[in-house]
Protein backbone atom coordinates (compact mmCIF):
# COMPACT_ATOMS: atom_id res chain seq x y z
CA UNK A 1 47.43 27.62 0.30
CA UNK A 2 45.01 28.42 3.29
CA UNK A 3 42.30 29.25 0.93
CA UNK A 4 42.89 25.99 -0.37
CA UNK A 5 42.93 23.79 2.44
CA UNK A 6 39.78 25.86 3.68
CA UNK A 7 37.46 25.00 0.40
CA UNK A 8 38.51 21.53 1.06
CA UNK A 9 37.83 21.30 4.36
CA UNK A 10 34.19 23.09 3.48
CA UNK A 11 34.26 20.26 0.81
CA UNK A 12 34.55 17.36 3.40
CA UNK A 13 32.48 19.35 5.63
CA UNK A 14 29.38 19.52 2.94
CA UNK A 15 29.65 16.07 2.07
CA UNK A 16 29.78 14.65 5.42
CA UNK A 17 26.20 16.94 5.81
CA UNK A 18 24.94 15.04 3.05
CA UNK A 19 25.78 11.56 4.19
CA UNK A 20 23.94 12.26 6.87
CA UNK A 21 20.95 13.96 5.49
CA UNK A 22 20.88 10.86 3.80
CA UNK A 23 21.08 8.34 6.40
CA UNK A 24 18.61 9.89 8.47
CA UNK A 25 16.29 10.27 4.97
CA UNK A 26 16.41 6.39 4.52
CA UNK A 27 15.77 5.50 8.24
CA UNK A 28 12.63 8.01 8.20
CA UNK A 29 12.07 5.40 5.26
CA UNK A 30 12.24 2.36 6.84
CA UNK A 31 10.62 3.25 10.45
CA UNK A 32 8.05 4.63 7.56
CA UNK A 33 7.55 1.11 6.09
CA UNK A 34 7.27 -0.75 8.93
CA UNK A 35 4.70 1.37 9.89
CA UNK A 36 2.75 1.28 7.07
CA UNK A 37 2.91 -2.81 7.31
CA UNK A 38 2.26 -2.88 11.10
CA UNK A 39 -0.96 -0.92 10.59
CA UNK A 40 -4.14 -2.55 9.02
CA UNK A 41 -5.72 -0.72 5.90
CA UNK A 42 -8.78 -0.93 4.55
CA UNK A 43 -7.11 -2.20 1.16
CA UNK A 44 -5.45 -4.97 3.14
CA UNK A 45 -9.00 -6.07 5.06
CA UNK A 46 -10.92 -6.99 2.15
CA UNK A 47 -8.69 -9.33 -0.03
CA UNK A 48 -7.28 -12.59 1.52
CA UNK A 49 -5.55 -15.90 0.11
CA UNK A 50 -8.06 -17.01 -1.74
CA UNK A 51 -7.89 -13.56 -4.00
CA UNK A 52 -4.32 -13.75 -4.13
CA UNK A 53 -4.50 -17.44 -5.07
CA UNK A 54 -6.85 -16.73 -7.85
CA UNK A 55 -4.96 -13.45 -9.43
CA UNK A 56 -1.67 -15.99 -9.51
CA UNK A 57 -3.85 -18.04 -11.26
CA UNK A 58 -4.81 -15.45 -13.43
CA UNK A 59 -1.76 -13.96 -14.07
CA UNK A 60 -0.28 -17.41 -15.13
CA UNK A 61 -2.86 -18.19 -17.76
CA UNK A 62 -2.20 -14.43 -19.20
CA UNK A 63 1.51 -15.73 -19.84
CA UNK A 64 0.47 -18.99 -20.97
CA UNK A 65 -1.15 -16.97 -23.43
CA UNK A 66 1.12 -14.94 -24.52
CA UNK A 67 3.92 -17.28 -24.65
CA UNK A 68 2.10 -19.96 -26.97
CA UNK A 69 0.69 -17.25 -29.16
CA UNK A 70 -3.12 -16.66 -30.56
CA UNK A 71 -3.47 -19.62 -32.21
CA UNK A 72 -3.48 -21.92 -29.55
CA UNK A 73 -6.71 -22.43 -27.01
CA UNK A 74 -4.58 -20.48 -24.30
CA UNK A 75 -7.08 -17.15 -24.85
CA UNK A 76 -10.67 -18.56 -23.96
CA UNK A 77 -8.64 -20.36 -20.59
CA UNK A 78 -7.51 -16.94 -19.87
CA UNK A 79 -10.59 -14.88 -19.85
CA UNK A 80 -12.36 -17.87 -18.27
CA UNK A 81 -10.04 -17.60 -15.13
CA UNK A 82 -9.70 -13.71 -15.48
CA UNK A 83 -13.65 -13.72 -14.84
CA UNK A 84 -13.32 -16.06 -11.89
CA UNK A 85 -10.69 -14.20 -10.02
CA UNK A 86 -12.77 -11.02 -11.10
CA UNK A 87 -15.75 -12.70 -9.53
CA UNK A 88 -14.16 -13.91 -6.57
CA UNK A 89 -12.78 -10.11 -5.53
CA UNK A 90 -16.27 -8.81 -6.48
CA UNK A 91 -17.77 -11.04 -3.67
CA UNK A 92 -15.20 -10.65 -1.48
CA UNK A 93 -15.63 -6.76 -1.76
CA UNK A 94 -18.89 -7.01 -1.28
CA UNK A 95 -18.92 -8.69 2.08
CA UNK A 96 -16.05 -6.48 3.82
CA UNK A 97 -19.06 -3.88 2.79
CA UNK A 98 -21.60 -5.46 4.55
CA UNK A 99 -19.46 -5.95 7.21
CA UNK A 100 -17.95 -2.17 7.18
CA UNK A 101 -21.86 -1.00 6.83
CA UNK A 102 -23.13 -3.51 9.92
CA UNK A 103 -19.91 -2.00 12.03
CA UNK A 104 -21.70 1.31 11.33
CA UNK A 105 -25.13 0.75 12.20
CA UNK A 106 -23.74 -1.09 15.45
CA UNK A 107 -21.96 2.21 16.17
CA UNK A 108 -25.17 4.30 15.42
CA UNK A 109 -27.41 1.79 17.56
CA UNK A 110 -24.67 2.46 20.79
CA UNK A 111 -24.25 5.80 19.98
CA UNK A 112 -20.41 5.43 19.39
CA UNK A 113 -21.13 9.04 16.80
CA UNK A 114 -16.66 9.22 16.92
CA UNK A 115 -16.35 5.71 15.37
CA UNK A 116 -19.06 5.97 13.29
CA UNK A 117 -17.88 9.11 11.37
CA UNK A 118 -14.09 7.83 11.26
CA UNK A 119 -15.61 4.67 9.48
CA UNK A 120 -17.48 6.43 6.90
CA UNK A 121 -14.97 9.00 6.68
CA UNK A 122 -12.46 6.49 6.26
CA UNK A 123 -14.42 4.10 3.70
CA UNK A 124 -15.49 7.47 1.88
CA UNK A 125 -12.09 9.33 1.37
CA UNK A 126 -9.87 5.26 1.54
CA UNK A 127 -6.73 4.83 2.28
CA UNK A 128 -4.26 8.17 2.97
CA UNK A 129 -1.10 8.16 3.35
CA UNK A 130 -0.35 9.79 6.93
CA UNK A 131 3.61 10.76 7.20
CA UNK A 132 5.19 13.18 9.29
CA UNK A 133 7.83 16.05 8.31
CA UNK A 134 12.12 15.49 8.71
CA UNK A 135 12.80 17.02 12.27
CA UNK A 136 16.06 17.55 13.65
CA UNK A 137 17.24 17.33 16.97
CA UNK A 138 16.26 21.04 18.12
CA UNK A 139 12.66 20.02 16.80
């Protein structure tokens, strides 16, 4: 009966462990989130309303299509917006590279060499992930 009672208790013991591997897991998660949405990446800089705006628009014609079939006039209204919203990014792209390029020249001209090389570093390699390891309370 002990032997019992002990693989139960080893039981409760285990899964209590896991519930709170698990806790802690999901609010690594979160704080990881937040932080990810607090801090400004390069992805985020370049596209703005008006991009969003037109890839709705976009992304409503492609259903119009799809919905009403081929045989409708729904296709040439799709690629005609799809190549406007594709036009607008391209633009838009291009300017947060002039600006990103001017930001490095400024650097160069004020000899600023650290933020220099962590722009181009950063516009060479994009956007990575940074994220730390599970640590317990001992460290």
């Amino acid at each position: 009966m002990e032997s019992m009672e002990d693989e139960d208790n080893i039981d409760n013991n285990i899964n209590e462990k896991w519930e709170n591997i698990k806790t802690i897991i999901k609010e690594t998660k979160q704080r990881l989130i937040e932080k990810d949405e607090s801090t400004e990446t390069l992805k985020n800089i370049k596209y703005d309303e008006e991009c969003k705006i037109a890839i709705e628009k976009m992304k409503k014609a492609r259903k119009k299509w799809l919905i009403k079939g081929r045989r409708e006039n729904e296709e040439p209204e799709y690629h005609h917006t799809r190549k406007e919203a594709h036009k607008i990014i391209r633009n838009k792209k291009e300017l947060y590279i002039k600006s990103v390029i001017k930001s490095i020249e400024e650097d160069q001209k004020y000899n600023n060499t650290r933020n220099m090389y962590q722009t181009i570093n950063q516009f060479k390699k994009g956007y990575e992930h940074k994220f730390n390891m599970i640590r317990n309370k001992k460290g």
